[in-house]
Protein backbone atom coordinates (compact mmCIF):
# COMPACT_ATOMS: atom_id res chain seq x y z
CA UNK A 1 3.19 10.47 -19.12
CA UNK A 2 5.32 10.85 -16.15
CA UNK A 3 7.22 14.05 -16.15
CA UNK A 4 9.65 15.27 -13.71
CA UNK A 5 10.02 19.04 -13.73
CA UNK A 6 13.41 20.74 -14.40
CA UNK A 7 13.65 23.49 -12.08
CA UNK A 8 13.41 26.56 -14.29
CA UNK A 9 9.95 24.50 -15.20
CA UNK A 10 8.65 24.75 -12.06
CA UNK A 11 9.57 28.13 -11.42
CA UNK A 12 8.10 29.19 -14.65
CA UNK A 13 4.75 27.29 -14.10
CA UNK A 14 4.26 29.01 -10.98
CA UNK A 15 5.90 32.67 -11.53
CA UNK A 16 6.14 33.17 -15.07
CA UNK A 17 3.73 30.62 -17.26
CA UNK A 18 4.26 32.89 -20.02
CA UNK A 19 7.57 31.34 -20.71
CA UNK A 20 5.63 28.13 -20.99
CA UNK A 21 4.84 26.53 -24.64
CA UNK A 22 1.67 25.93 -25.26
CA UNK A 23 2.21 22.03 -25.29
CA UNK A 24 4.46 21.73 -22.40
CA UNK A 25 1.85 23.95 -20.23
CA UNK A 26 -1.11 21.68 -21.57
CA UNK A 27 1.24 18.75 -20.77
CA UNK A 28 1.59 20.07 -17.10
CA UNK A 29 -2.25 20.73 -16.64
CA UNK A 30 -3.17 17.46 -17.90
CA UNK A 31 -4.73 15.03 -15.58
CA UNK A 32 -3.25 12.18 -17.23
CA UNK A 33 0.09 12.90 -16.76
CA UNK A 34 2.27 12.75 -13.45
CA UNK A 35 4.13 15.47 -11.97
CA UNK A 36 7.37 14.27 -10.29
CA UNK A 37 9.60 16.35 -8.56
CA UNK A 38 13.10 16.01 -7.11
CA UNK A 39 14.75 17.25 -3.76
CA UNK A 40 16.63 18.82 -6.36
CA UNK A 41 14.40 21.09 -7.47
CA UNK A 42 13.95 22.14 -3.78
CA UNK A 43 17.75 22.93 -3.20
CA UNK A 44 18.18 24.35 -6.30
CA UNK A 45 15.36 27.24 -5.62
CA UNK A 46 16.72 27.79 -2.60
CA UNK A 47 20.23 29.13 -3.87
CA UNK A 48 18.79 30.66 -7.22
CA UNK A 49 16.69 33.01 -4.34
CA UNK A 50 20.01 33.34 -2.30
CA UNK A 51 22.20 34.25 -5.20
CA UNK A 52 19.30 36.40 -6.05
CA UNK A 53 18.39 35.34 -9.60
CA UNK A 54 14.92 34.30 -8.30
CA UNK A 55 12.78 36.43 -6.13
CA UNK A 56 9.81 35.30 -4.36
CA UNK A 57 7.10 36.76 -2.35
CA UNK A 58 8.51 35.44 1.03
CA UNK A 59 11.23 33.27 2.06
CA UNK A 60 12.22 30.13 -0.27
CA UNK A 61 11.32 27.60 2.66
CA UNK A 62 8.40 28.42 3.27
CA UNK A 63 7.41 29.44 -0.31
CA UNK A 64 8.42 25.75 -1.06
CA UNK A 65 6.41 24.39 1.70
CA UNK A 66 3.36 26.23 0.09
CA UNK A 67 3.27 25.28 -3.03
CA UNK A 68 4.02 21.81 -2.07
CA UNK A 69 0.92 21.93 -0.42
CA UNK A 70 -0.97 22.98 -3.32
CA UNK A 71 0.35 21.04 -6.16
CA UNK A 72 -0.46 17.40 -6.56
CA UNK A 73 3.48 15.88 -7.66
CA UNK A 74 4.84 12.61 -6.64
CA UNK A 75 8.60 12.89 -5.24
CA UNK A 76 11.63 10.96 -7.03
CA UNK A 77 13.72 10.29 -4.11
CA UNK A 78 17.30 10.04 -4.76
CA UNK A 79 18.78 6.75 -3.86
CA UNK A 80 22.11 5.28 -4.02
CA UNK A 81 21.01 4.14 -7.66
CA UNK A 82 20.19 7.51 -8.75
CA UNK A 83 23.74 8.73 -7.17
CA UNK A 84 25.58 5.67 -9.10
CA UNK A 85 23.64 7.22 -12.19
CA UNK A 86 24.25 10.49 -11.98
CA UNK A 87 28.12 9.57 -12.49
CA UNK A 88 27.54 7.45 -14.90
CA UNK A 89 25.10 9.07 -17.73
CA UNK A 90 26.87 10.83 -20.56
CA UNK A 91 26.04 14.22 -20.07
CA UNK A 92 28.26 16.86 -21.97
CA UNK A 93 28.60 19.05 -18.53
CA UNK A 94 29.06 18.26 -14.64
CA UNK A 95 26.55 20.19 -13.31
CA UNK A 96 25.43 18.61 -10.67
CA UNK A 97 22.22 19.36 -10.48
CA UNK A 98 21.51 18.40 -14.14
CA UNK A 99 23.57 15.35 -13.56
CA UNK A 100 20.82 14.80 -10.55
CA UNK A 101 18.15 15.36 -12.62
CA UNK A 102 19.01 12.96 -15.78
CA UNK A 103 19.87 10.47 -13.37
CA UNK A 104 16.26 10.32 -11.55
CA UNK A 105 14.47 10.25 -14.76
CA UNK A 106 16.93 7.78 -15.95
CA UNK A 107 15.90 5.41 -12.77
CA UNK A 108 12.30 6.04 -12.51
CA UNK A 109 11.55 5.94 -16.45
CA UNK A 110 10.57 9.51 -16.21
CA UNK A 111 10.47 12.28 -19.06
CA UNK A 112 12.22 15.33 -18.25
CA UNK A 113 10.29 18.25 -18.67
CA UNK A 114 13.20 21.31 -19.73
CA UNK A 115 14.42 24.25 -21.69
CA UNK A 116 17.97 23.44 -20.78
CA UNK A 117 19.46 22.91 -24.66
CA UNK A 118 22.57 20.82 -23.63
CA UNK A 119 19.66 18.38 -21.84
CA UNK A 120 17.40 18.47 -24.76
CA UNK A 121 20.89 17.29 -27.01
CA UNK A 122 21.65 15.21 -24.55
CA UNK A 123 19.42 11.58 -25.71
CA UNK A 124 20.16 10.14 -22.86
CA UNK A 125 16.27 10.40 -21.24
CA UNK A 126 12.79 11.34 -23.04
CA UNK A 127 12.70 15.08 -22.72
CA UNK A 128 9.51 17.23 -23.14
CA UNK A 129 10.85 20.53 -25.00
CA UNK A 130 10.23 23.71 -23.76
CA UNK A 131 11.33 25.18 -27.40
């Protein structure tokens, strides 16, 4: 499977794995699945540690950089396609980020990996649950 990571999925995997399921964390550690990740992900960390509902152990840049380095994830770029999408989907909310997020799993036949109820509802992409 090819999953792309919401971010509170990536944040939990790394700080918190306890708020994992069981088969969303085997899911994550499984060889045979892809982890995909979006420059989304990235800018959203970096204002969840500036608004402070995130705190790491250093800086979000170069916490980012590090575990970029460490985990193996192909990146979903966003396009002009994925922009067009994001506008497009039928998503019950305009947050942008989430709007981001359907969209690039949407163009690159990815399964979102999330928590995020309104997403799970949503049918518009294959969703892992976090639930």
């Amino acid at each position: 499977m090819k999953l792309l990571l919401d971010t509170h999925i990536l944040l939990w995997s790394l700080l918190d794995p306890m708020q994992l399921t069981r088969d969303v964390a085997a899911e994550l550690e499984s060889l045979s699945n892809e982890l995909w990740l979006s420059p989304i992900n990235t800018w959203e960390v970096i204002i969840l540690v500036e608004r402070g509902r995130v705190a790491l152990e250093t800086d979000p840049i170069t916490w980012l950089r590090s575990v970029y380095t460490r985990i193996p994830f192909k990146e979903a770029p966003i396009t002009h396609e994925v922009a067009i999408q994001s506008r497009t989907i039928d998503l019950p909310h305009q947050d942008p980020a989430d709007r981001f997020l359907v969209a690039t799993a949407a163009v690159y036949g990815l399964t979102l990996v999330t928590a995020d109820e309104r997403l799970l509802l949503s049918k518009v992409v294959p969703v892992l649950s976090n639930k």
